[in-house]
Protein backbone atom coordinates (compact mmCIF):
# COMPACT_ATOMS: atom_id res chain seq x y z
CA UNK A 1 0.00 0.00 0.00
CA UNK A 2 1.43 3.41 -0.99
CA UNK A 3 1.87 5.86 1.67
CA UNK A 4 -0.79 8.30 0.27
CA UNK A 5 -2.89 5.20 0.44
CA UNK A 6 -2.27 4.39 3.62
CA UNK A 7 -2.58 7.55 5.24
CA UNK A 8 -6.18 8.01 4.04
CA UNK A 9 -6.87 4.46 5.41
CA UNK A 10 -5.40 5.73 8.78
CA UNK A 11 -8.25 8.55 8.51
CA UNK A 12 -10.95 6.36 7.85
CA UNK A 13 -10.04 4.27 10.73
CA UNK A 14 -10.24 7.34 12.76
CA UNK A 15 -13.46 8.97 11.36
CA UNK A 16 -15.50 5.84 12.06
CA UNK A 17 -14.42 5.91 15.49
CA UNK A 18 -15.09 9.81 15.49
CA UNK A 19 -18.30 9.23 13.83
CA UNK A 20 -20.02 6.56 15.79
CA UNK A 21 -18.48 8.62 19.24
CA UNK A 22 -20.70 11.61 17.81
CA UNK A 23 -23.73 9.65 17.15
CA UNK A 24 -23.89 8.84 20.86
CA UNK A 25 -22.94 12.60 21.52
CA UNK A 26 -26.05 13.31 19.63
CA UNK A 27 -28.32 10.89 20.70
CA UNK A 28 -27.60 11.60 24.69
CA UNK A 29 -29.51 15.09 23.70
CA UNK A 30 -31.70 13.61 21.68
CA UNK A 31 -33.15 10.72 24.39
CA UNK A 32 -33.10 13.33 27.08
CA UNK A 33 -35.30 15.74 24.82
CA UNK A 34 -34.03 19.35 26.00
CA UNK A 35 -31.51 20.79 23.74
CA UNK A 36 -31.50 24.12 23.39
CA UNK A 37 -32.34 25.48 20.04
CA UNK A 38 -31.91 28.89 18.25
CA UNK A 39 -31.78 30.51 14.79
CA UNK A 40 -27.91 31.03 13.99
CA UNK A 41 -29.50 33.18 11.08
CA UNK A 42 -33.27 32.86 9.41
CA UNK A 43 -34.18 29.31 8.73
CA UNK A 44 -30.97 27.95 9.99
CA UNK A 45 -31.82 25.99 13.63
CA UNK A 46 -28.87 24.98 15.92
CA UNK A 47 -29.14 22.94 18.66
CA UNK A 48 -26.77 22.39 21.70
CA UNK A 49 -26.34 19.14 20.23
CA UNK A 50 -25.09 20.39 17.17
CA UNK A 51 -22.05 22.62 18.85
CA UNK A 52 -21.22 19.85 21.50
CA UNK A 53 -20.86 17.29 18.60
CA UNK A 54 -18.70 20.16 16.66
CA UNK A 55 -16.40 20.60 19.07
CA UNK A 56 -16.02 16.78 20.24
CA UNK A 57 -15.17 16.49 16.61
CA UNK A 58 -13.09 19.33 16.14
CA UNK A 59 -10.55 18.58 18.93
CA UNK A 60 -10.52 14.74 17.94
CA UNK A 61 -9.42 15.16 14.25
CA UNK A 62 -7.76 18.36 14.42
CA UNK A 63 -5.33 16.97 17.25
CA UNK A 64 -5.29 13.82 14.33
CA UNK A 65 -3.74 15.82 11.76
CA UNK A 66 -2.97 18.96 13.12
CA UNK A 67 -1.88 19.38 9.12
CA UNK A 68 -5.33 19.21 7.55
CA UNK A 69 -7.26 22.48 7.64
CA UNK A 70 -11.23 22.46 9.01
CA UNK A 71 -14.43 23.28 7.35
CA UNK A 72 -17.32 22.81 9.49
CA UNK A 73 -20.67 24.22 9.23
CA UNK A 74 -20.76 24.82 12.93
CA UNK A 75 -17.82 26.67 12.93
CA UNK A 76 -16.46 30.21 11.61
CA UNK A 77 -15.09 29.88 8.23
CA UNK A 78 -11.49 30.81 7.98
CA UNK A 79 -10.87 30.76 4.86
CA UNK A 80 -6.83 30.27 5.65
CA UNK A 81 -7.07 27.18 7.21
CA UNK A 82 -8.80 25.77 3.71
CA UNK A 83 -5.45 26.28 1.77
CA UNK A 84 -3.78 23.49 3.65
CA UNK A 85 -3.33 20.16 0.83
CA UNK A 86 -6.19 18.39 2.56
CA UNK A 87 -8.86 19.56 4.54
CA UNK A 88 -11.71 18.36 6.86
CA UNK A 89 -15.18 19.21 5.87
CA UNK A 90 -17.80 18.28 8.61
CA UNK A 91 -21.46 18.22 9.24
CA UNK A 92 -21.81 17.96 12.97
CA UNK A 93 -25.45 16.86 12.25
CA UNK A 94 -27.11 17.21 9.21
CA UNK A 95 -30.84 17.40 9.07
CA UNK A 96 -31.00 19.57 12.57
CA UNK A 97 -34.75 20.30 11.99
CA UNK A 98 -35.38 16.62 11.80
CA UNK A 99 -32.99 15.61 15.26
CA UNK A 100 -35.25 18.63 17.10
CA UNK A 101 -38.62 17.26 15.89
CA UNK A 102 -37.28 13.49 16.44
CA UNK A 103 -37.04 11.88 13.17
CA UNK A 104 -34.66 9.65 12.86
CA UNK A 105 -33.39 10.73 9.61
CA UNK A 106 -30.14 13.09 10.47
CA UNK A 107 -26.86 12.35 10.47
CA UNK A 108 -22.82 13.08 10.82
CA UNK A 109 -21.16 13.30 7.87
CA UNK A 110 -16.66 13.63 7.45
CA UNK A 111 -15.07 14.19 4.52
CA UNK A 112 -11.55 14.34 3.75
CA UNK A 113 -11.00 17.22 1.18
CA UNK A 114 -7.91 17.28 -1.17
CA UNK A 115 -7.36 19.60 -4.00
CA UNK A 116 -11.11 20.34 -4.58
CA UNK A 117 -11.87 16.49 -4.43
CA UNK A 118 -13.53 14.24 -1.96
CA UNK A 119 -11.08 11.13 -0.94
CA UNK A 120 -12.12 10.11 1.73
CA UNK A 121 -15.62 9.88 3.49
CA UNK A 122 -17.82 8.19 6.30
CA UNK A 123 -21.64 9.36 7.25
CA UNK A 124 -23.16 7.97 10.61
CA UNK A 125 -26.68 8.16 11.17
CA UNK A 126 -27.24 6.75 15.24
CA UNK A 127 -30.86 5.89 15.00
CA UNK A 128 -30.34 3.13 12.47
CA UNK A 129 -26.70 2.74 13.10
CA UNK A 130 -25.63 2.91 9.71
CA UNK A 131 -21.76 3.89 8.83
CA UNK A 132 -21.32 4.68 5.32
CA UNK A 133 -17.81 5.26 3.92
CA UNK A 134 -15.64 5.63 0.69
CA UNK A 135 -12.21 6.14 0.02
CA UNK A 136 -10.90 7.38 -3.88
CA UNK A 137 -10.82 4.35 -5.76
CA UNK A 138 -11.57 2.23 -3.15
CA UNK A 139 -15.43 1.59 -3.37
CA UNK A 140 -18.06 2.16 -1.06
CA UNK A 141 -19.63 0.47 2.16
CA UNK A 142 -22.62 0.37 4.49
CA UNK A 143 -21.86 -1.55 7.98
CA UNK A 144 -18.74 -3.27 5.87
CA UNK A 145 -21.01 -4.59 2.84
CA UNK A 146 -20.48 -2.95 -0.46
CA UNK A 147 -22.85 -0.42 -1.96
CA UNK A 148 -24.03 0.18 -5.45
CA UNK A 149 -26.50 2.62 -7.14
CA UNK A 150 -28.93 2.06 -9.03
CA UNK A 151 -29.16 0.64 -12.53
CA UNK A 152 -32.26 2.17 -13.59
CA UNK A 153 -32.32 3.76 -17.27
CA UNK A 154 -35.36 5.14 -17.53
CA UNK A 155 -37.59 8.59 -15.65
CA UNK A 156 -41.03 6.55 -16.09
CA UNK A 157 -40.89 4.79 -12.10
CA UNK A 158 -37.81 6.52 -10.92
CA UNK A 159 -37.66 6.86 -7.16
CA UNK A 160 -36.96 10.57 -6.27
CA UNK A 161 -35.71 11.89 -2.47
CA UNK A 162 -37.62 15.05 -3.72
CA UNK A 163 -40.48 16.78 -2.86
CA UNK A 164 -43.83 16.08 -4.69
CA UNK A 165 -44.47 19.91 -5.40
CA UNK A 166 -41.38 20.37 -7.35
CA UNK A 167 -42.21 17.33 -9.19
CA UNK A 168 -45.40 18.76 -10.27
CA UNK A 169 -44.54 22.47 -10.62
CA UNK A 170 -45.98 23.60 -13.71
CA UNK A 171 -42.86 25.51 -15.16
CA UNK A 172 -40.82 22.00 -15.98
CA UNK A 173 -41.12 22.35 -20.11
CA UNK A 174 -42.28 18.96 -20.62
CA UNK A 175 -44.59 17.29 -17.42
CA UNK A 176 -42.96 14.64 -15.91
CA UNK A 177 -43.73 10.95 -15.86
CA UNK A 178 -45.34 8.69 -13.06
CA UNK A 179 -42.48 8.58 -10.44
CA UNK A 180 -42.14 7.56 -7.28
CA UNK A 181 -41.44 10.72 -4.35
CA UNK A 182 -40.30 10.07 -1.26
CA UNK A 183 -42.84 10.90 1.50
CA UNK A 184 -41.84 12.32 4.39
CA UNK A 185 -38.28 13.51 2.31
CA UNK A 186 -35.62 12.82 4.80
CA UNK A 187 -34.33 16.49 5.81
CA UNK A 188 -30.43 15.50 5.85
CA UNK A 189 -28.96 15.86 2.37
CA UNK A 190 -25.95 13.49 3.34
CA UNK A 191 -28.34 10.74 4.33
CA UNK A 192 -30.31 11.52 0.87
CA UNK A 193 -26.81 10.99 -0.96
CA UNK A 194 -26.56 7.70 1.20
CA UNK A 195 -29.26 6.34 0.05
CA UNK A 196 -28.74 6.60 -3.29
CA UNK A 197 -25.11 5.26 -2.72
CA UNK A 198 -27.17 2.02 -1.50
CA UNK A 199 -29.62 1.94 -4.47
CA UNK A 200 -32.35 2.51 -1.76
CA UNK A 201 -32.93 4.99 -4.26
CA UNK A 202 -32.38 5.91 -7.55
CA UNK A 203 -31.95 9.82 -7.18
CA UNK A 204 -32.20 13.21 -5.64
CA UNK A 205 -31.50 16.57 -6.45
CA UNK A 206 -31.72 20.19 -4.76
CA UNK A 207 -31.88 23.21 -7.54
CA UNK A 208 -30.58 25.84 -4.91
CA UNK A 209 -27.67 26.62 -3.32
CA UNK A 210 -26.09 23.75 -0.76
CA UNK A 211 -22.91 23.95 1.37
CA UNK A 212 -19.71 22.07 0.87
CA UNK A 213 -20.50 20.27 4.19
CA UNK A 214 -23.47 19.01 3.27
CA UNK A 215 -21.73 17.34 -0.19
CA UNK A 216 -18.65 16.40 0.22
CA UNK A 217 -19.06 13.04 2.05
CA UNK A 218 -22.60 11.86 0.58
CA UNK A 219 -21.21 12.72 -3.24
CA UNK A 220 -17.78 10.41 -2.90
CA UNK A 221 -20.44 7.97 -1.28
CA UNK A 222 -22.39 7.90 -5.03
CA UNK A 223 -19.90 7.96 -7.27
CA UNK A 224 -17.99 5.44 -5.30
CA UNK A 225 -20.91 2.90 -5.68
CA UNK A 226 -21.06 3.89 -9.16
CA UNK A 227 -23.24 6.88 -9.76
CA UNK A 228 -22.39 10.44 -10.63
CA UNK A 229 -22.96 13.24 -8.59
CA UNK A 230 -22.53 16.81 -10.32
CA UNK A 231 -24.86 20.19 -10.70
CA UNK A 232 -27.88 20.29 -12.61
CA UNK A 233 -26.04 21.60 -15.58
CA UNK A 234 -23.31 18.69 -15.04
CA UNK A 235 -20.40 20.56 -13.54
CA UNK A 236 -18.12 18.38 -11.66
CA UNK A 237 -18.19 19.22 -7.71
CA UNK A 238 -15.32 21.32 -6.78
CA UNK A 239 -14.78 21.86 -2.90
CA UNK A 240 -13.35 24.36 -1.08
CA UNK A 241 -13.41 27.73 -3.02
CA UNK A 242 -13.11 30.35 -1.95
CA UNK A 243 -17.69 30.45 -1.03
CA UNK A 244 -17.49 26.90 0.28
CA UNK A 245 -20.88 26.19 -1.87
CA UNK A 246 -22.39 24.74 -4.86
CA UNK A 247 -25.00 25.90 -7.03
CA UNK A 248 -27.09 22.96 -7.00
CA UNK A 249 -27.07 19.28 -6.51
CA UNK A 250 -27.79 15.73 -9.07
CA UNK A 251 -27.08 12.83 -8.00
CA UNK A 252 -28.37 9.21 -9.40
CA UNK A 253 -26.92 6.42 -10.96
CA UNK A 254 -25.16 6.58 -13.92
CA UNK A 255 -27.60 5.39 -16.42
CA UNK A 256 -30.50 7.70 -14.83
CA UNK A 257 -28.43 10.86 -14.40
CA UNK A 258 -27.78 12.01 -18.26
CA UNK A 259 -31.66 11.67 -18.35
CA UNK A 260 -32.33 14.24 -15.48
CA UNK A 261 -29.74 16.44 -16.40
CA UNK A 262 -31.18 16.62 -19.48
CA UNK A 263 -34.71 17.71 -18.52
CA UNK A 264 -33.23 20.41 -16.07
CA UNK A 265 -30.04 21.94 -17.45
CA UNK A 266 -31.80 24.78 -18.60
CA UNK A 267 -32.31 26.10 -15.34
CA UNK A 268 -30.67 29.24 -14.36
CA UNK A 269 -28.84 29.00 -11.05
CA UNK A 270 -26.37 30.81 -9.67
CA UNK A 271 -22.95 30.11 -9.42
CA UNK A 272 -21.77 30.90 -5.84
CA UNK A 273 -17.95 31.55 -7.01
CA UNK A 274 -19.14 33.57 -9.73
CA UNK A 275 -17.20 36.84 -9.76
């Protein structure tokens, strides 16, 4: 095994660990039912939970490799620390409005970030204690089993993690086809990603701004279990920019996701970067 190789299985070793330690972080707030909640800005809920998993995590892998740099959502971005060769991106828990309402859907999602790319990954969600992970080349796994997307070619009886009333919004050029939505739509965008890593289903998609931390593990997840993960238009996912953010998200397998990208490339989204 080359040392490049190696040290990125050295990481995973150490986010599972980290991972499954904040799940039960998490889950002592959520069993005991009173974390404190507030807006950190309109629409954006953090809990207590949230900022004790943050910095359980942040002092466990930045004392791991003091040499990576850190990109969490729940912490200040310094944009500095993001020019290091590799660089942590973290979701503390993603899907915070569905850990404060207790669904089980939410998760915590690590990424290792180098050069724009995601190499290495692992997304815990407690409730169903499920560890996802991926390493560059090296496939993808649920609880040690491999994962792979879909193989479905066709829109007609897709299964979508979106919701029904963008399905049926009547500005799509051509209507679409009887497909299947998910109902309730699982609030985490990681676990989305996860599940169609595991062919659970066959694809998702956001057409609005999401942050780097909500990506970066879910989309190695896909395209290690052979999907593709890009924009709407099909730009590749490049992390850690200077705005930590893409415009929008498709992910599906790789039969389905030439299909979808070609009924909504002709949106108009911003470009966060976009000078």
């Amino acid at each position: 095994m080359r040392a490049a190789e190696r040290t990125l299985a050295e990481d995973l070793a150490e986010m599972r660990d980290a991972a499954r330690h904040a799940g039960h972080i998490a889950l002592s707030y959520a069993r005991a039912g009173d974390a404190k909640a507030w807006d950190k800005s309109p629409g954006h809920p953090v809990t207590e939970a949230d900022l004790a998993v943050n910095t359980y995590l942040a002092d466990r892998l930045r004392k791991f490799r003091p040499e990576y740099g850190w990109l969490s959502e729940e912490t200040a971005d310094q944009p500095s620390e993001r020019r290091k060769t590799r660089t942590w991106v973290v979701d503390p828990i993603d899907g915070t409005r569905a850990f404060m309402r207790g669904d089980p859907h939410w998760c915590i999602g690590l990424a290792v970030v180098e050069e724009g790319i995601s190499v290495a990954a692992v997304l815990y969600a407690p409730v169903f204690d499920e560890l996802f992970e991926a390493r560059l080349s090296g496939g993808a796994y649920l609880n040690g089993i491999a994962m792979r997307t879909s193989e479905r070619s066709a829109e007609a009886g897709s299964r979508l993690i979106v919701n029904q009333t963008l399905i049926d919004h009547p500005d799509w050029p051509a209507p679409w086809p009887e497909v299947v939505v998910s109902d309730p739509k699982p609030n985490a965008t990681l676990y989305r990603l996860a599940l169609v890593a595991s062919g659970a289903w066959d694809a998702t998609f956001v057409l609005f701004r999401k942050s780097d931390w909500d990506l970066a593990a879910g989309a190695l997840l896909v395209e290690e279990a052979g999907g593709r993960v890009t924009t709407h238009i099909g730009e590749a996912l490049q992390f850690n920019k200077a705005v930590p953010a893409q415009r929008s998200l498709l992910a599906a397998g790789k039969a389905l996701h030439p299909l979808l990208m070609r009924r909504m490339n002709r949106l108009e989204l911003p470009d966060p970067n976009a000078s």
